[in-house]
PDB file of N, CA and C in Angstrom:
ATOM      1  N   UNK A   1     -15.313  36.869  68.716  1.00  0.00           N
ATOM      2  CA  UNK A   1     -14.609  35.691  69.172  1.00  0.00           C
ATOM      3  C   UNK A   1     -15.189  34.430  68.515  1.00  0.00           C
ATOM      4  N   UNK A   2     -16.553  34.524  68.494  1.00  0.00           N
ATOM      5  CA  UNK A   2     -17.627  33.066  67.566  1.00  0.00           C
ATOM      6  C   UNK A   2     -16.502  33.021  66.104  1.00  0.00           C
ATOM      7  N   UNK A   3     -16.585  34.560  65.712  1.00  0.00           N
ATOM      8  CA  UNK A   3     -16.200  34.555  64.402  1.00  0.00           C
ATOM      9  C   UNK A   3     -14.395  33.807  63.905  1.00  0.00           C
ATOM     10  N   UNK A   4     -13.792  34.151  65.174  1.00  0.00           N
ATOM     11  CA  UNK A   4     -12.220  33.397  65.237  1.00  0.00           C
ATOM     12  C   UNK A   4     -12.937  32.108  65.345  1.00  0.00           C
ATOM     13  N   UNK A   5     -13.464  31.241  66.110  1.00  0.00           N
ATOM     14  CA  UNK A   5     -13.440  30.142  66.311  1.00  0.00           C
ATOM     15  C   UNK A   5     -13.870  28.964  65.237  1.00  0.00           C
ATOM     16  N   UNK A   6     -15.060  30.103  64.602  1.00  0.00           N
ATOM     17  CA  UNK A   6     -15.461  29.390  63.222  1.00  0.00           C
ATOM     18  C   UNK A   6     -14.426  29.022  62.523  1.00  0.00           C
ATOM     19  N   UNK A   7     -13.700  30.182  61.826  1.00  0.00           N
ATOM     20  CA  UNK A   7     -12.519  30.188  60.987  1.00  0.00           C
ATOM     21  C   UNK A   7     -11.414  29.188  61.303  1.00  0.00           C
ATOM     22  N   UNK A   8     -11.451  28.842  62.221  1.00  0.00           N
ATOM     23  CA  UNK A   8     -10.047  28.463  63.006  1.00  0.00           C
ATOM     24  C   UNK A   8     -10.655  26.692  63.123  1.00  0.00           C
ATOM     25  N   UNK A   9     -11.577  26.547  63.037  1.00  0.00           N
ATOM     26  CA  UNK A   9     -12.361  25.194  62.911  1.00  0.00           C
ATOM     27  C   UNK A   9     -12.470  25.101  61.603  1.00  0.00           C
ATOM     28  N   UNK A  10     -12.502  25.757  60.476  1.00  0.00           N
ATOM     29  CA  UNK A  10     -12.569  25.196  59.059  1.00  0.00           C
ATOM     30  C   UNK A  10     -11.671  25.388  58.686  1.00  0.00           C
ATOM     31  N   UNK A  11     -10.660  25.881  59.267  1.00  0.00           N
ATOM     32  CA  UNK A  11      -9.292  25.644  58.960  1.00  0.00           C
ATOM     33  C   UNK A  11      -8.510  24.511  59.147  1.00  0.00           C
ATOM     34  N   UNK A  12      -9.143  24.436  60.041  1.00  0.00           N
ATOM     35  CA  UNK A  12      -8.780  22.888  61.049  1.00  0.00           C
ATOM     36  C   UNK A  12      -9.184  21.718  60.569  1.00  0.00           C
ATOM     37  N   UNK A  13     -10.091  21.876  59.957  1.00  0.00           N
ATOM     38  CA  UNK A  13     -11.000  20.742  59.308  1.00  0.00           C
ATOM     39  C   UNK A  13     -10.496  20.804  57.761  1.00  0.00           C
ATOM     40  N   UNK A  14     -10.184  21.793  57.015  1.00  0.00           N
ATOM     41  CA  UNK A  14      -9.370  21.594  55.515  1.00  0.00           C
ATOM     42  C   UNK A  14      -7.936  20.882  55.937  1.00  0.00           C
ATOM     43  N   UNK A  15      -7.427  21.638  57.045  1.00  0.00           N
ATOM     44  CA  UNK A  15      -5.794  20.445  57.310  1.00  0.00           C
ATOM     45  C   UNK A  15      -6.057  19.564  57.396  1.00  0.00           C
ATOM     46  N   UNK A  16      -6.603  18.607  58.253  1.00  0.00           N
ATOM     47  CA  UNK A  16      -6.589  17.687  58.652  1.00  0.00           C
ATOM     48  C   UNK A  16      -7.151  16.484  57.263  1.00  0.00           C
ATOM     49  N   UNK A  17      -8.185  17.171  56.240  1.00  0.00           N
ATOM     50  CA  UNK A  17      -8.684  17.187  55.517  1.00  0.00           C
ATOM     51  C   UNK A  17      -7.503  16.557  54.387  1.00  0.00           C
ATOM     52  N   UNK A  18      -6.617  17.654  53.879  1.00  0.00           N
ATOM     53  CA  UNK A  18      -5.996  18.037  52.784  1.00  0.00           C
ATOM     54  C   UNK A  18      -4.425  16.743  53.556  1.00  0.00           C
ATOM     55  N   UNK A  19      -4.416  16.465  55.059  1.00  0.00           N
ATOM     56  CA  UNK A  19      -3.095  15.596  55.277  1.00  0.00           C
ATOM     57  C   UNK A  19      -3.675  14.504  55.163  1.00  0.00           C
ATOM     58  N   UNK A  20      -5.113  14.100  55.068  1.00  0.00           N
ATOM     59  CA  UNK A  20      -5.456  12.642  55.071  1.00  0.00           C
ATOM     60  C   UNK A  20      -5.179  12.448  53.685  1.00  0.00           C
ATOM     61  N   UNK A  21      -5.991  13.263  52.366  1.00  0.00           N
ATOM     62  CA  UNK A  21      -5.865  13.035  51.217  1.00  0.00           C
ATOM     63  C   UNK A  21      -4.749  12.703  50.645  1.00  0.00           C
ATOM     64  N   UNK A  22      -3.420  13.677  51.278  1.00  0.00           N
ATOM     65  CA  UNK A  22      -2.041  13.619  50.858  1.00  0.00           C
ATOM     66  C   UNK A  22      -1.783  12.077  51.003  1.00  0.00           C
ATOM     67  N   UNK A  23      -1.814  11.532  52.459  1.00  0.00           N
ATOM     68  CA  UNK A  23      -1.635  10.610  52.999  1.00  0.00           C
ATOM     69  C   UNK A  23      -1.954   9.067  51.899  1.00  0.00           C
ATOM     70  N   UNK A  24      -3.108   9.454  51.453  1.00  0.00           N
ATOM     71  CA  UNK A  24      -3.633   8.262  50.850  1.00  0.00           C
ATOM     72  C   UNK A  24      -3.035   8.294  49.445  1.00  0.00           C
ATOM     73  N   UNK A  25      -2.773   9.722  49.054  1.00  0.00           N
ATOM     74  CA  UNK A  25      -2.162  10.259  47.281  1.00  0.00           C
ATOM     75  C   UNK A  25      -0.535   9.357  47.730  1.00  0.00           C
ATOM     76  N   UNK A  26      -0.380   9.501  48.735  1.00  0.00           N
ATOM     77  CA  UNK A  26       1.303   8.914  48.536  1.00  0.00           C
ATOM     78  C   UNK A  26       1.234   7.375  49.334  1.00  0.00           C
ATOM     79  N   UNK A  27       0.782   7.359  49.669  1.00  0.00           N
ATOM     80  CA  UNK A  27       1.023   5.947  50.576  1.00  0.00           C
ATOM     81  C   UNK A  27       1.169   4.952  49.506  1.00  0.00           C
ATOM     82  N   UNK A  28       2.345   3.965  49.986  1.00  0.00           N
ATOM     83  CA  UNK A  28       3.106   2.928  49.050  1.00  0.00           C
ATOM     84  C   UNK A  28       2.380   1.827  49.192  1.00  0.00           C
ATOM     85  N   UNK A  29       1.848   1.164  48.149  1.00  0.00           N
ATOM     86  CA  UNK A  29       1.106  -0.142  48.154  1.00  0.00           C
ATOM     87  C   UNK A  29       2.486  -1.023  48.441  1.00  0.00           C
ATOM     88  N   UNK A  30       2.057  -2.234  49.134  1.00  0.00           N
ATOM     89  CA  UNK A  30       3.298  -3.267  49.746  1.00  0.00           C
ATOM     90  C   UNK A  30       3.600  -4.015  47.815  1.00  0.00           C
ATOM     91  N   UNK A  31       4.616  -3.904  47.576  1.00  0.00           N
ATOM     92  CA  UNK A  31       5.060  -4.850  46.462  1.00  0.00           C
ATOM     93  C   UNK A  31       5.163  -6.266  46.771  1.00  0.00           C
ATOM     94  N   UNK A  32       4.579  -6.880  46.052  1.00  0.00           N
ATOM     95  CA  UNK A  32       4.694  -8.252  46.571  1.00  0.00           C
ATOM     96  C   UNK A  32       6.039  -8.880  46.201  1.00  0.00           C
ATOM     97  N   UNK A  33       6.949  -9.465  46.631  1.00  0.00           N
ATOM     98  CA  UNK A  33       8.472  -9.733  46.930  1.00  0.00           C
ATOM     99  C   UNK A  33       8.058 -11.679  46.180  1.00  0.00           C
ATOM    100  N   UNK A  34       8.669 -11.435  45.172  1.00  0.00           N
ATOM    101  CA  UNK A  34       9.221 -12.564  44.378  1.00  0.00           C
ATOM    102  C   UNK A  34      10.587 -13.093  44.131  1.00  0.00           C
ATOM    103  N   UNK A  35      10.360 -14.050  44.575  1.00  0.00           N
ATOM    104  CA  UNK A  35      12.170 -14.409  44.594  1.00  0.00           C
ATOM    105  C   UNK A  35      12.376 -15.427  43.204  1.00  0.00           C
ATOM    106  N   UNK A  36      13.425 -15.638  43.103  1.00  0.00           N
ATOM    107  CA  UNK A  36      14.395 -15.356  41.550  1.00  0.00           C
ATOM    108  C   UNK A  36      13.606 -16.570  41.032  1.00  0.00           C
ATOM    109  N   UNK A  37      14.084 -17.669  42.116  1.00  0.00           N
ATOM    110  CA  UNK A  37      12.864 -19.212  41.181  1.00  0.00           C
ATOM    111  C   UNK A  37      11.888 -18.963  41.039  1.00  0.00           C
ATOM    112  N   UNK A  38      10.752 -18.179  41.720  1.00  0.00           N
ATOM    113  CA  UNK A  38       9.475 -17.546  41.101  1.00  0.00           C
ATOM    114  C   UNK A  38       9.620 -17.591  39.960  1.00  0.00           C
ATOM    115  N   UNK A  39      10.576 -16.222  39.806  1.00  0.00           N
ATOM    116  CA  UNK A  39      10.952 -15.505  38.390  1.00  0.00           C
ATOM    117  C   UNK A  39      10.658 -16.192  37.785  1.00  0.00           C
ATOM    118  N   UNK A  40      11.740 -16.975  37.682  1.00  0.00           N
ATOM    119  CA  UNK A  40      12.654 -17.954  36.548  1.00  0.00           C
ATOM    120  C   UNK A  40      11.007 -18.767  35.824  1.00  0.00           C
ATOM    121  N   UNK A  41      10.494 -19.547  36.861  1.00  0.00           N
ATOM    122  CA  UNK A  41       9.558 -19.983  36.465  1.00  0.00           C
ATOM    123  C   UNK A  41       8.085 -19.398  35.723  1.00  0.00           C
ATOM    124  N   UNK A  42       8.138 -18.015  36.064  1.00  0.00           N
ATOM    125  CA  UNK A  42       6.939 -17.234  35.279  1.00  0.00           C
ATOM    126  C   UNK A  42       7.059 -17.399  34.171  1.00  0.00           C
ATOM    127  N   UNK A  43       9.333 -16.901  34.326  1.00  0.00           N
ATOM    128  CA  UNK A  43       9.105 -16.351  32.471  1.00  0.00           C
ATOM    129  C   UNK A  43       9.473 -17.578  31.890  1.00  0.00           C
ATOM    130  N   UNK A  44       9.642 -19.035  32.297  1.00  0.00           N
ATOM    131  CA  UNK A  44       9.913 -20.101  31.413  1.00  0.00           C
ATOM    132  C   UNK A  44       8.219 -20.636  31.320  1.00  0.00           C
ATOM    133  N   UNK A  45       7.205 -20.383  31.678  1.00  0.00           N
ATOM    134  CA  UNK A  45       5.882 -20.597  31.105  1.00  0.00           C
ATOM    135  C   UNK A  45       5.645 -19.686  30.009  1.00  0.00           C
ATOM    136  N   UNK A  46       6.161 -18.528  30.150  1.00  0.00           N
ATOM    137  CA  UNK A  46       5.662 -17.726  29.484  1.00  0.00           C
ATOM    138  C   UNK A  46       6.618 -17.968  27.923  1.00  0.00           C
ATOM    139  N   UNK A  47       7.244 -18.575  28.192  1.00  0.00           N
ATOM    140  CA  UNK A  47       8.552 -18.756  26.886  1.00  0.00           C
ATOM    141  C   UNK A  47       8.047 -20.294  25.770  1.00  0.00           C
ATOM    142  N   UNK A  48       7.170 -20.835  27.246  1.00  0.00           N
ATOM    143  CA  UNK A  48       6.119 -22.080  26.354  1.00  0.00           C
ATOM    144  C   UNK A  48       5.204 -21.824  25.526  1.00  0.00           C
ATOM    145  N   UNK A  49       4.496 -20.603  25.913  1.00  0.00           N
ATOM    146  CA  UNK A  49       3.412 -20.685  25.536  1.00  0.00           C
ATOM    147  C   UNK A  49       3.328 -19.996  24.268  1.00  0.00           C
ATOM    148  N   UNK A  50       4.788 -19.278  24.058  1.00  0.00           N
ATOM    149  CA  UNK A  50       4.466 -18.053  22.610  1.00  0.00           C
ATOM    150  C   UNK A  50       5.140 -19.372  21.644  1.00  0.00           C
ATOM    151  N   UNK A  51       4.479 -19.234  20.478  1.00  0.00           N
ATOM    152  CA  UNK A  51       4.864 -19.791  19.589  1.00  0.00           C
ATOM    153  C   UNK A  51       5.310 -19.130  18.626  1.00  0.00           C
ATOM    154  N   UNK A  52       5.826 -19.752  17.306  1.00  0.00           N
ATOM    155  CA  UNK A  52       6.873 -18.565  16.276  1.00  0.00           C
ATOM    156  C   UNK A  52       4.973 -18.587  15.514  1.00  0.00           C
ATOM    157  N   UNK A  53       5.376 -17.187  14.611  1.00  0.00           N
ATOM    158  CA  UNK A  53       4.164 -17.100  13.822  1.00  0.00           C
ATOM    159  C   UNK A  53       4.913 -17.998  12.764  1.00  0.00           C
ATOM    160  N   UNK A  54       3.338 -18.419  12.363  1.00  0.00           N
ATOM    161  CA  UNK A  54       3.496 -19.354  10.645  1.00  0.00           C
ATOM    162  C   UNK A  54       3.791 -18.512   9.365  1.00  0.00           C
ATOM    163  N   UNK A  55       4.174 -18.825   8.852  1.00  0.00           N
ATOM    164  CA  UNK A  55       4.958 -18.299   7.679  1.00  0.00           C
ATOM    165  C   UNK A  55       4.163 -18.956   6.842  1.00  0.00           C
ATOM    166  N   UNK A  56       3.415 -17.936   5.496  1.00  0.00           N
ATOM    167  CA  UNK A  56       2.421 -18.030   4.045  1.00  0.00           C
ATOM    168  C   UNK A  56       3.218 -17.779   3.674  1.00  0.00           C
ATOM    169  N   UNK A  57       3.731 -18.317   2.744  1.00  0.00           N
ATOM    170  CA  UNK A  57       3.684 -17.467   1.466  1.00  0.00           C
ATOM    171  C   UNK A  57       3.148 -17.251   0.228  1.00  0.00           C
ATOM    172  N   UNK A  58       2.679 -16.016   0.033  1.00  0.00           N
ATOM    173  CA  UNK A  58       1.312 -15.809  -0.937  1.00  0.00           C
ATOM    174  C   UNK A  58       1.951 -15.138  -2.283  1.00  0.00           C
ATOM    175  N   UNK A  59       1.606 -15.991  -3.207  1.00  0.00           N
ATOM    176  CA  UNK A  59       2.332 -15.368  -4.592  1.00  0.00           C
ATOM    177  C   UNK A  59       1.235 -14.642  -5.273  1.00  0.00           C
ATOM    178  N   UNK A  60       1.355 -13.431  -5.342  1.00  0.00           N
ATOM    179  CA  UNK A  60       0.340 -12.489  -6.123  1.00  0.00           C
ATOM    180  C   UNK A  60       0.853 -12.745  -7.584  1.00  0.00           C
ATOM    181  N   UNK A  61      -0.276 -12.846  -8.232  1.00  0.00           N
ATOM    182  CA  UNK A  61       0.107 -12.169  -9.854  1.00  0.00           C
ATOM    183  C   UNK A  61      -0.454 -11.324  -9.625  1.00  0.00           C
ATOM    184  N   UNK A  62       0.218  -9.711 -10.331  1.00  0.00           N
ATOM    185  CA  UNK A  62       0.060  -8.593 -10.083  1.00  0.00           C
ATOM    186  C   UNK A  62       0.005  -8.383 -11.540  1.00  0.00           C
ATOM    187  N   UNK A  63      -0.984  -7.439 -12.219  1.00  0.00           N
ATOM    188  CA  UNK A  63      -1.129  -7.484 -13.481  1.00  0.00           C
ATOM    189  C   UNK A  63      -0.551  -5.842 -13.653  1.00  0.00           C
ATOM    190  N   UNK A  64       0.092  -5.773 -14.534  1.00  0.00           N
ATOM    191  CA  UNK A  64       0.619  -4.177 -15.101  1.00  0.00           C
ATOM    192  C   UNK A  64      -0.155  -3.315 -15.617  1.00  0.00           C
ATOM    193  N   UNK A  65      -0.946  -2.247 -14.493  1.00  0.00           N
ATOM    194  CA  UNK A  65      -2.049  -1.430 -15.386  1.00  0.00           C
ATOM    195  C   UNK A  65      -1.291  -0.533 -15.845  1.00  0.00           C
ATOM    196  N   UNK A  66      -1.839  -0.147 -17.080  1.00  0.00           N
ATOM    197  CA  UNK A  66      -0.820   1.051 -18.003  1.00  0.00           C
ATOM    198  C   UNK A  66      -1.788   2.475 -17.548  1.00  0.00           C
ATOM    199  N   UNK A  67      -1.117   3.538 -17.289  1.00  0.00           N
ATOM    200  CA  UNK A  67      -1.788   4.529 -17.019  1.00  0.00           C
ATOM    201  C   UNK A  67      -1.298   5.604 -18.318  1.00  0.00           C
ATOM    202  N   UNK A  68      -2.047   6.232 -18.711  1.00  0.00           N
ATOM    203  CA  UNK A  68      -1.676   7.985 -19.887  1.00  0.00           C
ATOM    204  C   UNK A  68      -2.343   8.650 -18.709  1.00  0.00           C
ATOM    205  N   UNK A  69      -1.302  10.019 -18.938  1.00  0.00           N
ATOM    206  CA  UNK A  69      -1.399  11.087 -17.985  1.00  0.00           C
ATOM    207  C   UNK A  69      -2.358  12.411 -19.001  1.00  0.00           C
ATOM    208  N   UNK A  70      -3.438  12.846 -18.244  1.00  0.00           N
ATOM    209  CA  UNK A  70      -3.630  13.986 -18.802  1.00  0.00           C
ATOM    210  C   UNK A  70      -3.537  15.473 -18.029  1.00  0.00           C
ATOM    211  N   UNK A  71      -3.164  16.479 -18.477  1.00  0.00           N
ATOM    212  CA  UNK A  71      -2.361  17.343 -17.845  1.00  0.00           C
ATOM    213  C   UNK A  71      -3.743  18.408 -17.753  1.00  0.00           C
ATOM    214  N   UNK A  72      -4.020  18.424 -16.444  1.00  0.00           N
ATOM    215  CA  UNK A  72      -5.214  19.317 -16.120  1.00  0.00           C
ATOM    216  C   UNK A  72      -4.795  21.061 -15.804  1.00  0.00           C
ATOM    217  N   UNK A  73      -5.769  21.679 -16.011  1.00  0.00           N
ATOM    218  CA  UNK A  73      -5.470  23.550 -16.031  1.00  0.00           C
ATOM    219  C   UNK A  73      -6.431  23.544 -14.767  1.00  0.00           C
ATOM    220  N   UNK A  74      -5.679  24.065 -13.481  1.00  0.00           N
ATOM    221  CA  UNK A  74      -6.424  24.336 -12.337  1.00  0.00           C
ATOM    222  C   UNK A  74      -7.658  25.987 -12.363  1.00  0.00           C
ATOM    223  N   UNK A  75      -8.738  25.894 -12.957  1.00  0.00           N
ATOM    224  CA  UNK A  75      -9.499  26.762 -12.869  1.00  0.00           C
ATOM    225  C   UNK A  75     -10.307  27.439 -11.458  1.00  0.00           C
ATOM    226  N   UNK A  76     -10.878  28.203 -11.809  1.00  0.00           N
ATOM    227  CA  UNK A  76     -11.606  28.866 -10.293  1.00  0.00           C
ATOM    228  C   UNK A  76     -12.298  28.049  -9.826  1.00  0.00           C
ATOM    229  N   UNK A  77     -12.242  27.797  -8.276  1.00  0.00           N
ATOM    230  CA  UNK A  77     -13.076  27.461  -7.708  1.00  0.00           C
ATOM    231  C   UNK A  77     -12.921  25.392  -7.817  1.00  0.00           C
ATOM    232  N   UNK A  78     -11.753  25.296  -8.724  1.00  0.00           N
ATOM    233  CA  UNK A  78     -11.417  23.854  -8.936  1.00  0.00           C
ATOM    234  C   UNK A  78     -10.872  23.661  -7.394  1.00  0.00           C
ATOM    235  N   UNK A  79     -11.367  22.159  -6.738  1.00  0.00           N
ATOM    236  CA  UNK A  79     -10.533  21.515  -5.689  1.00  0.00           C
ATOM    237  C   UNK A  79     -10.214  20.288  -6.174  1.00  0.00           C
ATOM    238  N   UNK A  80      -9.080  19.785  -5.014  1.00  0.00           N
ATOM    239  CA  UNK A  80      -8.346  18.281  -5.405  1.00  0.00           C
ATOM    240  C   UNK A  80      -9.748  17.373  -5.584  1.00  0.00           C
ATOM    241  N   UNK A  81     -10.283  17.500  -4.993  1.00  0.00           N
ATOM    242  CA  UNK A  81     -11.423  16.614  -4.830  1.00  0.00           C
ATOM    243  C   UNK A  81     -12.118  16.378  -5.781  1.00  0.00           C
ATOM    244  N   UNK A  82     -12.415  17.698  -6.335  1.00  0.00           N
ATOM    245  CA  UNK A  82     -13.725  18.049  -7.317  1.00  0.00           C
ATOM    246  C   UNK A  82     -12.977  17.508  -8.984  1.00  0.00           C
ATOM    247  N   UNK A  83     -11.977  17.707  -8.813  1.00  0.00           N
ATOM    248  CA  UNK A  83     -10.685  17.322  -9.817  1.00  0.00           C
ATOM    249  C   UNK A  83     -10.388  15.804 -10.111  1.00  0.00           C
ATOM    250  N   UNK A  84     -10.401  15.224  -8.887  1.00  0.00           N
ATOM    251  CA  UNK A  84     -10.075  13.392  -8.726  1.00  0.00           C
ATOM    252  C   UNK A  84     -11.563  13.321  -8.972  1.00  0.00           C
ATOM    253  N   UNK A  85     -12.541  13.700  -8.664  1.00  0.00           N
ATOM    254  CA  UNK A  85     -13.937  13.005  -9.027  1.00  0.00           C
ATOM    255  C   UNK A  85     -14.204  13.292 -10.579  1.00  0.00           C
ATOM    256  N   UNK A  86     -13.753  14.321 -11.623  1.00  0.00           N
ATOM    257  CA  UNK A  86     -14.126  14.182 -12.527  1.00  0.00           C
ATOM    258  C   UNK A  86     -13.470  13.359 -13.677  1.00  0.00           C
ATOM    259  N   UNK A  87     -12.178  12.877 -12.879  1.00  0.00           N
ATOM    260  CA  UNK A  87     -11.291  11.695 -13.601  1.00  0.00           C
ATOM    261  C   UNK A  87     -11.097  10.573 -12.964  1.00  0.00           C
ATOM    262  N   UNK A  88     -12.289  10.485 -12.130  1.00  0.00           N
ATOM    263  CA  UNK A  88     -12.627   9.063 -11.001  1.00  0.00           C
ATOM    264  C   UNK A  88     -11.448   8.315 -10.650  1.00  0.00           C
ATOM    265  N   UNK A  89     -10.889   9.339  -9.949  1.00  0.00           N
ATOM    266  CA  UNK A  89      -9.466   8.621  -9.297  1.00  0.00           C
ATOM    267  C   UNK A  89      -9.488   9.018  -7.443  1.00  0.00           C
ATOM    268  N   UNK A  90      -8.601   8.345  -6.855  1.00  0.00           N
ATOM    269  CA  UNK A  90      -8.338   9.176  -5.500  1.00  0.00           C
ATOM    270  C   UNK A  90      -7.917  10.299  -5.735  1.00  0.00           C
ATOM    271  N   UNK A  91      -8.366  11.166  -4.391  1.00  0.00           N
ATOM    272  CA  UNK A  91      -7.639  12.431  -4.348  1.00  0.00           C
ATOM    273  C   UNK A  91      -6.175  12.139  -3.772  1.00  0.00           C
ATOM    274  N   UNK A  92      -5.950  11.449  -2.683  1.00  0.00           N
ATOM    275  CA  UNK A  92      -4.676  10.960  -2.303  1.00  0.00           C
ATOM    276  C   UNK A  92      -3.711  10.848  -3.288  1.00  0.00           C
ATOM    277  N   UNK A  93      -4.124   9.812  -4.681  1.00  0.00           N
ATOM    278  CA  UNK A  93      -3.041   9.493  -5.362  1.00  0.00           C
ATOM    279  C   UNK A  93      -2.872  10.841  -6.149  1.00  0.00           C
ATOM    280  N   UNK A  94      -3.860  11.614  -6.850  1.00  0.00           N
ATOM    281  CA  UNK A  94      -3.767  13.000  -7.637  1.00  0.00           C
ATOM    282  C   UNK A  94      -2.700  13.947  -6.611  1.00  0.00           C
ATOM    283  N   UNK A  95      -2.614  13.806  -5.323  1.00  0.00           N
ATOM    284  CA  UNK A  95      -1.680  14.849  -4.737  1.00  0.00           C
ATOM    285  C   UNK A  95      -0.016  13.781  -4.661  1.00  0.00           C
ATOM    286  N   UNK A  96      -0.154  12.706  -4.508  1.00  0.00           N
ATOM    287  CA  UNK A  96       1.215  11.953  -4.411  1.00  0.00           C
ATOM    288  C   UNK A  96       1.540  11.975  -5.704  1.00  0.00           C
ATOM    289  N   UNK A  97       1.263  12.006  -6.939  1.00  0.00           N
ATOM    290  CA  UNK A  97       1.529  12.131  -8.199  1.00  0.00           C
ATOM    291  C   UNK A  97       2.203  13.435  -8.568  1.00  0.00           C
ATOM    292  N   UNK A  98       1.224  14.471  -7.766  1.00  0.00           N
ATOM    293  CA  UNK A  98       1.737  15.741  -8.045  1.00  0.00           C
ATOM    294  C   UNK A  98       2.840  16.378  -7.480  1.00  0.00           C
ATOM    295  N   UNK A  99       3.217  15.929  -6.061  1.00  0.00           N
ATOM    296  CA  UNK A  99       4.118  16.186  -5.293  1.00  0.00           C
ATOM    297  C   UNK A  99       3.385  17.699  -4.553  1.00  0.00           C
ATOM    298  N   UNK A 100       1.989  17.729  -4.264  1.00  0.00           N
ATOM    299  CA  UNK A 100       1.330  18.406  -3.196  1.00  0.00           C
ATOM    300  C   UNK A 100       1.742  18.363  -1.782  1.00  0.00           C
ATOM    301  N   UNK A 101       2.267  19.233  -1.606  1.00  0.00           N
ATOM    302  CA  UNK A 101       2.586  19.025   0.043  1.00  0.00           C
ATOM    303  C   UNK A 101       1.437  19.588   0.581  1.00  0.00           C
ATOM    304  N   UNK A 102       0.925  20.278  -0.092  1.00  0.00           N
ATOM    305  CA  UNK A 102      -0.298  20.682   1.167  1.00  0.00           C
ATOM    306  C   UNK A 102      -1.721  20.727  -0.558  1.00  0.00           C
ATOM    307  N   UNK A 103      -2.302  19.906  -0.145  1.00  0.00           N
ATOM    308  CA  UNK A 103      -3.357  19.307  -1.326  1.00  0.00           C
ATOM    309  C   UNK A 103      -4.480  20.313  -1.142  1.00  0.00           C
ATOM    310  N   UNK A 104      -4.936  21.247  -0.314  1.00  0.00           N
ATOM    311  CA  UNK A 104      -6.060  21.901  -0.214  1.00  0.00           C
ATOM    312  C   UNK A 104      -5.583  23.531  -0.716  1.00  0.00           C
ATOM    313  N   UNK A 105      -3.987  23.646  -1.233  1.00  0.00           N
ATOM    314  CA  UNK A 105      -3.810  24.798  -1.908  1.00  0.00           C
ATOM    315  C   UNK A 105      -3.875  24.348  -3.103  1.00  0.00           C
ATOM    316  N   UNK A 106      -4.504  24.892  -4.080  1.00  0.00           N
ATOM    317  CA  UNK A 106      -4.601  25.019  -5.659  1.00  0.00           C
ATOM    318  C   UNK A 106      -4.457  26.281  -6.062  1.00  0.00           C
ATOM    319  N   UNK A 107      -3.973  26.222  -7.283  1.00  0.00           N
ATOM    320  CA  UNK A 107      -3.793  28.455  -7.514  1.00  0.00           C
ATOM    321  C   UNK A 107      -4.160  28.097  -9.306  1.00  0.00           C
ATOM    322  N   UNK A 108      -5.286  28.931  -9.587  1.00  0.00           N
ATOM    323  CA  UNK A 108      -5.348  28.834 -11.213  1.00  0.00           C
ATOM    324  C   UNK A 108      -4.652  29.326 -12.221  1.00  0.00           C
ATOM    325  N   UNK A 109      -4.772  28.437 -13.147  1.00  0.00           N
ATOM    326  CA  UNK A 109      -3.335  28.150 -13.861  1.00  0.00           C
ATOM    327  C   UNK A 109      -2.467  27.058 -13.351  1.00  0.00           C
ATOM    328  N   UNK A 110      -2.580  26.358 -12.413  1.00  0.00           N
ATOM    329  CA  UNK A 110      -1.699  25.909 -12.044  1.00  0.00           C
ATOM    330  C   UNK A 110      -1.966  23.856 -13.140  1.00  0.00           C
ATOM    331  N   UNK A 111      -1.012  23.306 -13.297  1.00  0.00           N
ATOM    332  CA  UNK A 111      -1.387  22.359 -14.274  1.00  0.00           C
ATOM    333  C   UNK A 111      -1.033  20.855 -13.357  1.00  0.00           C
ATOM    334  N   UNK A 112      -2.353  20.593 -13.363  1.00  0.00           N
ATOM    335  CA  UNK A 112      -1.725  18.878 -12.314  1.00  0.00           C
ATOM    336  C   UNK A 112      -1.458  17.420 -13.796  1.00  0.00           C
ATOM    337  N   UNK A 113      -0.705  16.880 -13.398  1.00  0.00           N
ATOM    338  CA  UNK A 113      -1.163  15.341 -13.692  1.00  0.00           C
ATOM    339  C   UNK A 113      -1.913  14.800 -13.062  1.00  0.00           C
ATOM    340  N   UNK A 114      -2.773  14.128 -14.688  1.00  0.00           N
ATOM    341  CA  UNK A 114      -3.945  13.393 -14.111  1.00  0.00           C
ATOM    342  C   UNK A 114      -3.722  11.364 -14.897  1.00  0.00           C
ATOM    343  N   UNK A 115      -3.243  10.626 -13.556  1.00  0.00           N
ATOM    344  CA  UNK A 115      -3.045   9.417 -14.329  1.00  0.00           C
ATOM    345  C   UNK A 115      -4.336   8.435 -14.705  1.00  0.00           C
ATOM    346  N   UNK A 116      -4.491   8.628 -15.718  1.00  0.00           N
ATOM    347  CA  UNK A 116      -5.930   7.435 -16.433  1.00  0.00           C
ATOM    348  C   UNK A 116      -5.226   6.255 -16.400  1.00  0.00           C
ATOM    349  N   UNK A 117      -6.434   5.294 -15.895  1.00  0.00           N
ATOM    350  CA  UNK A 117      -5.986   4.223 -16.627  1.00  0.00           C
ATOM    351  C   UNK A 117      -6.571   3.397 -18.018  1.00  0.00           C
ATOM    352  N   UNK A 118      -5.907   2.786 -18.663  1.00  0.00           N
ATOM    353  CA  UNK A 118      -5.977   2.246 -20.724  1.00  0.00           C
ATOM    354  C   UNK A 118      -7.141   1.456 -19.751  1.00  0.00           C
ATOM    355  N   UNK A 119      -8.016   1.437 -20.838  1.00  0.00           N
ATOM    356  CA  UNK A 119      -8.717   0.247 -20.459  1.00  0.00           C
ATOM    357  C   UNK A 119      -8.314  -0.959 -21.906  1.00  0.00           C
TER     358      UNK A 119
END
């Protein structure tokens, strides 16, 4: 009978437990109730205070680097990486040049462009 009563008390004590928690998981915080001239007036401060951004305008001279392509033979054990470092370029641009969709497959034999630039 001890042994029902235990059970039946920590049972009692997880409900009561598990409806307070619920209680507090859902209970509605009061919204605070703003009426329309409030409104009106928040968002006409708020319509003061943004200003338009300033407008630069910045004229680059952009100088025309000439690039020659040299046409590389993908050997064993060659990566994009190891490839752009020995023609000191990005690896990024060596795979956008090449049209690599996936830059960490190489297969030997395979022949990349490599763009130099003239000095």
């Amino acid at each position: 009978m001890r042994k029902f009563f235990r059970e039946f008390f920590i049972y009692l004590i997880n409900f009561i437990l598990v409806i307070f928690l619920a209680s507090q998981l859902f209970s509605l915080e009061k919204i605070p109730q703003i009426s329309k001239k409030e409104e009106i007036k928040i968002v006409e401060e708020k319509i003061q205070t943004i200003e338009p951004p300033k407008k630069e305008i910045v004229k680059e001279k952009k100088e025309e680097e000439t690039y020659t392509q040299v046409i590389y033979e993908v050997k064993v054990g060659d990566t994009i990486i190891g490839v752009a470092q020995k023609y000191s370029i990005d690896w990024k641009e060596l795979a956008r040049v090449n049209n690599l969709k996936d830059p960490n497959k190489l297969y030997v034999g395979q022949k990349l462009i490599i763009p130099v630039k003239k000095d």
